[in-house]
Protein backbone atom coordinates (compact mmCIF):
# COMPACT_ATOMS: atom_id res chain seq x y z
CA UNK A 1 34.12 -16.80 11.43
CA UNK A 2 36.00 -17.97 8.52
CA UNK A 3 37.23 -16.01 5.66
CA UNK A 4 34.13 -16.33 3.34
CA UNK A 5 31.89 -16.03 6.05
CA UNK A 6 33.76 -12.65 7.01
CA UNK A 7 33.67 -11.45 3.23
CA UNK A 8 29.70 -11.96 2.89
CA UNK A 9 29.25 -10.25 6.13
CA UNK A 10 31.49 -7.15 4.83
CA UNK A 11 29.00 -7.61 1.30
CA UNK A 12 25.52 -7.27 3.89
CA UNK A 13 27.12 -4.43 5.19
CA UNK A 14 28.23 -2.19 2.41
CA UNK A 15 24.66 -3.45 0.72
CA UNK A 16 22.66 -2.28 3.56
CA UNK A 17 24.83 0.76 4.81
CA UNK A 18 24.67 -0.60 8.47
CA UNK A 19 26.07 -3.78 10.49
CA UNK A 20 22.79 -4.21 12.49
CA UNK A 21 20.77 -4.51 8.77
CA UNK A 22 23.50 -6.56 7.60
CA UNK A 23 23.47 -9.13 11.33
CA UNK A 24 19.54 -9.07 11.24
CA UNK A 25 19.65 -10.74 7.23
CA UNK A 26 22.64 -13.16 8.36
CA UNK A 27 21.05 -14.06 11.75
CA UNK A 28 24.01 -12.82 13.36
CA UNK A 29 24.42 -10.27 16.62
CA UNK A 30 25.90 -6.61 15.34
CA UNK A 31 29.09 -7.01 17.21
CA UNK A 32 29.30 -10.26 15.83
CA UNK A 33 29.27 -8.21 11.95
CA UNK A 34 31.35 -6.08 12.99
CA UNK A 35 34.24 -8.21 14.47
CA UNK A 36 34.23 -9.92 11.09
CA UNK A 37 34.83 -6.65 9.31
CA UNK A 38 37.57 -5.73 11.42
CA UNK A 39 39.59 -9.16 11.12
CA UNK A 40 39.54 -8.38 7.02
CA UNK A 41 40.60 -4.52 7.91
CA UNK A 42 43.13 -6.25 9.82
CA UNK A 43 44.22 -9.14 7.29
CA UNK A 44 44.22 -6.91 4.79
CA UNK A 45 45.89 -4.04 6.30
CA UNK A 46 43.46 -1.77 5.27
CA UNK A 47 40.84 0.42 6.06
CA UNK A 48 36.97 -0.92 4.65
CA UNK A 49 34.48 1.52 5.94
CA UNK A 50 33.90 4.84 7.15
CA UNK A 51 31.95 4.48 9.93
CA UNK A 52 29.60 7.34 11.39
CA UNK A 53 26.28 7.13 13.55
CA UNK A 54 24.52 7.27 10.81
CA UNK A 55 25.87 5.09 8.07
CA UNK A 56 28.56 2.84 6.91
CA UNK A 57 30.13 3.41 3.57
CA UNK A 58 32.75 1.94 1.80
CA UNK A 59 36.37 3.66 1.71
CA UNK A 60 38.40 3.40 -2.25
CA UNK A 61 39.95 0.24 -0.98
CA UNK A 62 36.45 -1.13 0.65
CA UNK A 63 34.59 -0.60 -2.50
CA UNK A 64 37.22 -2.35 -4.93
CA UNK A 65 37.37 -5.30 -2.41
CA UNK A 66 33.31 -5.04 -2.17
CA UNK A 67 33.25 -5.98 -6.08
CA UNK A 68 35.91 -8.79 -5.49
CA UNK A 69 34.31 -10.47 -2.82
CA UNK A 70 30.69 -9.97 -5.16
CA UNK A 71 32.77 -12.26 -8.19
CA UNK A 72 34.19 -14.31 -5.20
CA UNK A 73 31.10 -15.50 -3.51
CA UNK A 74 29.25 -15.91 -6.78
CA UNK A 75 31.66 -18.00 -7.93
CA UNK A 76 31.52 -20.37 -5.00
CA UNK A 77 27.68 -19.96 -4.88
CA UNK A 78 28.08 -21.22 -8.41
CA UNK A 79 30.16 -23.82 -7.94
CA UNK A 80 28.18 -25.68 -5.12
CA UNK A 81 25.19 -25.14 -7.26
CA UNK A 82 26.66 -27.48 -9.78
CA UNK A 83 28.02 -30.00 -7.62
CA UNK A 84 24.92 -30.15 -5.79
CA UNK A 85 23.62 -30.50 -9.29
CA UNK A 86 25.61 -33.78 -9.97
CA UNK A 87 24.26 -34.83 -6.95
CA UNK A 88 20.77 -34.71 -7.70
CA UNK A 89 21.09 -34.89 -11.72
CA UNK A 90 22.58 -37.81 -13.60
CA UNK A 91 24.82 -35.83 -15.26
CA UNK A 92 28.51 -36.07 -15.92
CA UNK A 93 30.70 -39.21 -16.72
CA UNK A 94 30.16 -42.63 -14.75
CA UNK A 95 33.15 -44.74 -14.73
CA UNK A 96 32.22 -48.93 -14.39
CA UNK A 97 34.48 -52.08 -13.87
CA UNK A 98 32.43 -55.25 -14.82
CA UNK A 99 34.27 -58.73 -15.50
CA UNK A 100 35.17 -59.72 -19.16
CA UNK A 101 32.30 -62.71 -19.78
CA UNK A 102 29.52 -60.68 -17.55
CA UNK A 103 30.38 -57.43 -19.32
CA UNK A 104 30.38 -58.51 -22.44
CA UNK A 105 27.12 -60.79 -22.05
CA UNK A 106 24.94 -59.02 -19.68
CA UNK A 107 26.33 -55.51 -18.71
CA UNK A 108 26.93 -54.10 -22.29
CA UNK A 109 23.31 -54.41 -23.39
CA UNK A 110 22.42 -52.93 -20.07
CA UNK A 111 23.93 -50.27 -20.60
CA UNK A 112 23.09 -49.63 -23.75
CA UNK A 113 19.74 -49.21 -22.32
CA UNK A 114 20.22 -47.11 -19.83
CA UNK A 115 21.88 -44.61 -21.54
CA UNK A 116 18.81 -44.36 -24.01
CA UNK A 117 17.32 -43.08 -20.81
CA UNK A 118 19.78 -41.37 -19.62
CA UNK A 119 21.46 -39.25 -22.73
CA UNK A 120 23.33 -36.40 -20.67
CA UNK A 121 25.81 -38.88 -19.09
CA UNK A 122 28.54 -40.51 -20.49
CA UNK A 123 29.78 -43.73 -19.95
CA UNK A 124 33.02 -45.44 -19.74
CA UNK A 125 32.75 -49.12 -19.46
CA UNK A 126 36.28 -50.84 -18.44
CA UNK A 127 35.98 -54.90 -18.93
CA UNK A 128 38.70 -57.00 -16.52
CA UNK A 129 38.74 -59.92 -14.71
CA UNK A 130 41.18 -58.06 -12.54
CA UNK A 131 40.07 -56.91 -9.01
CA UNK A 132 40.88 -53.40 -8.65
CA UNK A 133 40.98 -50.99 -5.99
CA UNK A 134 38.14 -48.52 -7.44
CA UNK A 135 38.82 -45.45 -4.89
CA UNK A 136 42.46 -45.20 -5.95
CA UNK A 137 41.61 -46.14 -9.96
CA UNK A 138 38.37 -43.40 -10.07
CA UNK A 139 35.89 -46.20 -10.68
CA UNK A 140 32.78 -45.12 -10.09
CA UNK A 141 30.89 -48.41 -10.06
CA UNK A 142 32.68 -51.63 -9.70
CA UNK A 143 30.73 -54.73 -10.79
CA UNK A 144 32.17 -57.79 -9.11
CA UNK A 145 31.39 -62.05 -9.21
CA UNK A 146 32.33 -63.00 -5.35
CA UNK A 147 31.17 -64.34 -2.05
CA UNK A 148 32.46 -60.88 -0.84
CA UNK A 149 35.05 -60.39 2.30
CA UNK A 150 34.99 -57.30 4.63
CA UNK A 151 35.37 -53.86 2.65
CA UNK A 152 35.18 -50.26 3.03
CA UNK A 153 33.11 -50.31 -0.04
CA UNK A 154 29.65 -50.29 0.02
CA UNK A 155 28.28 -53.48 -1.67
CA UNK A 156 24.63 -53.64 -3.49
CA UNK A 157 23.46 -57.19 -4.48
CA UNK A 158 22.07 -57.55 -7.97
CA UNK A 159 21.52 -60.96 -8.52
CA UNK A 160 22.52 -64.74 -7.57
CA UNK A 161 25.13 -66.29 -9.45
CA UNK A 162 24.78 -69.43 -9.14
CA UNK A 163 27.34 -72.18 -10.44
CA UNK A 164 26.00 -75.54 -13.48
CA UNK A 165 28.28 -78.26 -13.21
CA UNK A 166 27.94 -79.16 -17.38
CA UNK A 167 29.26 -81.48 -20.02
CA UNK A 168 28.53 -81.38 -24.03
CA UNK A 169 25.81 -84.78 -24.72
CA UNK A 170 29.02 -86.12 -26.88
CA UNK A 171 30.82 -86.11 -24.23
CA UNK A 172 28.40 -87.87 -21.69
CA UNK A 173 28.11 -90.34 -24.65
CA UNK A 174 31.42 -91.40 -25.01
CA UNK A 175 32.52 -90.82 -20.80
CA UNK A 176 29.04 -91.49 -19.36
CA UNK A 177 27.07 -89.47 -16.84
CA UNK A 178 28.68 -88.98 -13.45
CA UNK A 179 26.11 -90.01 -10.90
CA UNK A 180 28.03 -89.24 -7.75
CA UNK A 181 30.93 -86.06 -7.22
CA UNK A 182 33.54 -88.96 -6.36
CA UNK A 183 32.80 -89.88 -9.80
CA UNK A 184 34.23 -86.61 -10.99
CA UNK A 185 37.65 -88.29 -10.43
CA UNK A 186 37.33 -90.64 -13.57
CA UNK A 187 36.38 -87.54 -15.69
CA UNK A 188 37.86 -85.26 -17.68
CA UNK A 189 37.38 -81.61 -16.26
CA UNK A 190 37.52 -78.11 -17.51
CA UNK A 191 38.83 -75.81 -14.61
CA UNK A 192 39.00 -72.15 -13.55
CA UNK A 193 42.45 -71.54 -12.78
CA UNK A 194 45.85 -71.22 -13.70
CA UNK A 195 47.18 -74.96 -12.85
CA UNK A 196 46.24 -78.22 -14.03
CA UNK A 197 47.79 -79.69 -10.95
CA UNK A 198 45.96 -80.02 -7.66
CA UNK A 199 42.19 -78.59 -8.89
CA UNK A 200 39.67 -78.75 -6.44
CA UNK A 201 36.09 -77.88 -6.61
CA UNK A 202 33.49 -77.62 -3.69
CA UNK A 203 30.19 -78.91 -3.91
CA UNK A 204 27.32 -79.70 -1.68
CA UNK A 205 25.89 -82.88 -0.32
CA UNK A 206 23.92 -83.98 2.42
CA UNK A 207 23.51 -79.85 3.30
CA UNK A 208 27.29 -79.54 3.61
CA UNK A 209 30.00 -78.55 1.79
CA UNK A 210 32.65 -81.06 -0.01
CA UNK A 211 36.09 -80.69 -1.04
CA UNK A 212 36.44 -82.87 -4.13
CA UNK A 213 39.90 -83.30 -5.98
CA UNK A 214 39.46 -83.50 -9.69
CA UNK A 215 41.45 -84.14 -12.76
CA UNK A 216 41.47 -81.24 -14.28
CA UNK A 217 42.98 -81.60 -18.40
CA UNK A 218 42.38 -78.06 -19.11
CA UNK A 219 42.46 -74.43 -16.90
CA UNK A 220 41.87 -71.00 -18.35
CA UNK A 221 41.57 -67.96 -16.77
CA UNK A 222 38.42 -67.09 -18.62
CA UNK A 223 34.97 -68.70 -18.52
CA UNK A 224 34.26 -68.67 -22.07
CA UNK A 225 37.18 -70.33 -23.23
CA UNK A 226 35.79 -73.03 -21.24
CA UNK A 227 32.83 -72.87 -22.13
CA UNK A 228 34.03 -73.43 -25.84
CA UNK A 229 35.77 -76.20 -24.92
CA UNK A 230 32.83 -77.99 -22.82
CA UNK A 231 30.59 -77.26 -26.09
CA UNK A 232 33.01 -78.88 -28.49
CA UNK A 233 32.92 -82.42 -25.59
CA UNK A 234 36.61 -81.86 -24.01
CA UNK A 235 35.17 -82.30 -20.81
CA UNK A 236 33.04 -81.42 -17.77
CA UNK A 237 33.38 -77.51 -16.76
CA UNK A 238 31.69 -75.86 -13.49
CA UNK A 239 30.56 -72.70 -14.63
CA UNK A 240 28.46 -69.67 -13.99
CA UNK A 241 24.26 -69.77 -15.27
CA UNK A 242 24.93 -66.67 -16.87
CA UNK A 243 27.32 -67.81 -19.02
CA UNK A 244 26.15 -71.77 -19.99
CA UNK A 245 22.66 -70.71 -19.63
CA UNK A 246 21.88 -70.37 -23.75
CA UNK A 247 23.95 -73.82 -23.71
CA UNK A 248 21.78 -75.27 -21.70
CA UNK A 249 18.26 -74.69 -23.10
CA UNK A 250 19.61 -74.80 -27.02
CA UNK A 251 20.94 -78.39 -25.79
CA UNK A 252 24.63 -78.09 -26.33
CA UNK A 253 25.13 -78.41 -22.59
CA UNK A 254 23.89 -80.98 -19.93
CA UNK A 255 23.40 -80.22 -16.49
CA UNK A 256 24.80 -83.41 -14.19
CA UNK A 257 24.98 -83.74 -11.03
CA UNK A 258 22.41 -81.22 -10.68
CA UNK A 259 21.55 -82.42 -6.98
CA UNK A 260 25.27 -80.98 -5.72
CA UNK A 261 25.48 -77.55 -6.86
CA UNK A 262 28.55 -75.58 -6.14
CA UNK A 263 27.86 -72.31 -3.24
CA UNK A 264 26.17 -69.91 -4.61
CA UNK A 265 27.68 -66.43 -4.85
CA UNK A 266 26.75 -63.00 -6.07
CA UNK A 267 27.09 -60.57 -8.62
CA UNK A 268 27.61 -56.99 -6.84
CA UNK A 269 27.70 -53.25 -7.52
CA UNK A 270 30.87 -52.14 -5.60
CA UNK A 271 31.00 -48.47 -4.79
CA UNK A 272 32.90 -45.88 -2.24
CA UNK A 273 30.78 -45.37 0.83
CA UNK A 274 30.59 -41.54 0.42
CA UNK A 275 28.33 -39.61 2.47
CA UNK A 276 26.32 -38.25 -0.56
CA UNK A 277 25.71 -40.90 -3.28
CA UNK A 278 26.17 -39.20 -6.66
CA UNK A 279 22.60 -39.35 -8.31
CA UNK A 280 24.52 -41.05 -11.63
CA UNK A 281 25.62 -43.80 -9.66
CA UNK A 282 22.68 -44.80 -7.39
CA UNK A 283 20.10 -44.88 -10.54
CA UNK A 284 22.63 -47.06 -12.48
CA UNK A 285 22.46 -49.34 -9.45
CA UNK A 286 18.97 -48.93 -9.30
CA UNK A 287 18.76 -49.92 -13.02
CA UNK A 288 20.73 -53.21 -12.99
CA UNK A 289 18.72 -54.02 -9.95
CA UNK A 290 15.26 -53.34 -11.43
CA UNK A 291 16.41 -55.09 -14.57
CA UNK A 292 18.56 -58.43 -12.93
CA UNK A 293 16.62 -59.69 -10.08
CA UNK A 294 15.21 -61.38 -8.39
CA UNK A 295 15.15 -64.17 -11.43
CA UNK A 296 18.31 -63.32 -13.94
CA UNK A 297 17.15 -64.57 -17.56
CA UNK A 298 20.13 -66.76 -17.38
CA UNK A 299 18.90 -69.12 -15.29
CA UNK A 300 15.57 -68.75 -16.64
CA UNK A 301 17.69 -70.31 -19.53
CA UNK A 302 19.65 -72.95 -17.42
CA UNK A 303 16.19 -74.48 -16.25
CA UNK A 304 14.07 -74.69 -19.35
């Protein structure tokens, strides 16, 4: 019997005067009391109860160590009361990671939302195109853009992300349409990345998937800066629905090529595969879910 096991017994007993009261409320055997008494007597080196065949009662040092143990074990009784609490409450703070374009876009009004129905938490909302380790940064929920590889994390799907290849109509006017993805060579192309030189993208065609070199006069690390460019006719980007979407149905973007789309991917809620899913976290999952799929408004907007 551990320590706080062996202090609630020695609390039954004092309460009820005996050790077979005190075993018959803990569902434990007499001896079985009174062996836990006796390891405290003996941790303690001190004497708890007077014992006579009538009734137990505690000695000086029993009693002042009866009202510790009472603070003790309310304490604790306390304390798992609240953390079971968090558990089934959304209370508390809920720490997300969301990438900078998404976030921005899509998650910030989201959350805005869902804090109107859920006013007791607080929220910290952390933008990065980083990938970070969430367990070792205290990330509660990580929202991530990927065709995800094994992970210790549990991953929740919240909607397709699917990929537009897209070019401004001044563009096409000036460079003309590219009917073909070997025709991509000839064009000027807007690229995820960090290097001009040796840009490839992957498309499909014929049901599998291509490799395509492509001349890429631009790379940025962020999608929107690309987008800006592809709006103003610098070239042809491949770029997430979610963000060209508006482009596409106010007509400042055309869709070519539309017949090899790039693999489709997802956007995920990342989070630590704990035993007992904090209540904040799974009904922010369940929010985005409810609200995202199965048809994102995006490309509701990159097919009108």
């Amino acid at each position: 019997m551990d320590k706080l096991e062996a202090m609630n017994a020695f609390v039954k007993v004092v309460a009820h005067g005996s050790y077979a009261e005190a075993g018959r409320v803990l569902g434990l055997t007499r001896s079985a009391v009174s062996k836990a008494v006796m390891e405290l007597e003996h941790l303690l080196g001190a004497r708890l109860l007077d014992r006579s065949t009538r009734r137990v009662s505690p000695t000086e040092a029993g009693l002042a160590y009866y009202e510790s143990c009472l603070d003790v074990l309310a304490r604790v009784e306390e304390t798992e009361r609240q953390v079971s609490r968090l558990h089934d409450e959304p209370r508390g703070v809920l720490k997300v990671n969301a990438p900078m374009s998404f976030g921005a876009l899509y998650l910030g009004p989201a959350v805005a939302d869902f804090m109107a129905q859920y006013p007791e938490l607080r929220i910290e909302l952390a933008l990065t195109d980083r990938f970070i380790d969430p367990i070792e940064e205290g990330v509660d929920v990580t929202i991530r853009i990927a065709r995800l590889a094994d992970s210790s994390l549990i991953a929740r799907k919240l909607a397709p992300s699917r990929m537009a290849i897209v070019a401004a109509p001044s563009y096409l006017a000036v460079h003309g349409v590219p009917e073909s993805p070997k025709d991509l060579a000839r064009h000027r192309c807007l690229n995820y990345g960090s290097t001009t030189t040796l840009q490839r993208w992957q498309l499909s065609s014929g049901g599998e998937t291509i490799s395509l070199e492509i001349n890429s006069v631009m790379c940025s690390n962020n999608g929107d800066v690309l987008r800006a460019a592809a709006v103003c006719g610098q070239g042809v980007a491949l770029l997430p629905t979610f963000l060209v979407g508006p482009d596409i149905a106010a007509g400042r973007l055309k869709v070519v090529l539309a017949d090899h789309p790039a693999p489709e991917s997802g956007i995920y809620a990342l989070y630590a595969a704990n035993r007992f899913l904090a209540a904040k976290v799974r009904v922010f999952i369940d929010f985005l879910v409810t609200r995202l799929l199965p048809s994102p408004q995006w490309d509701a907007l990159a097919q009108a």
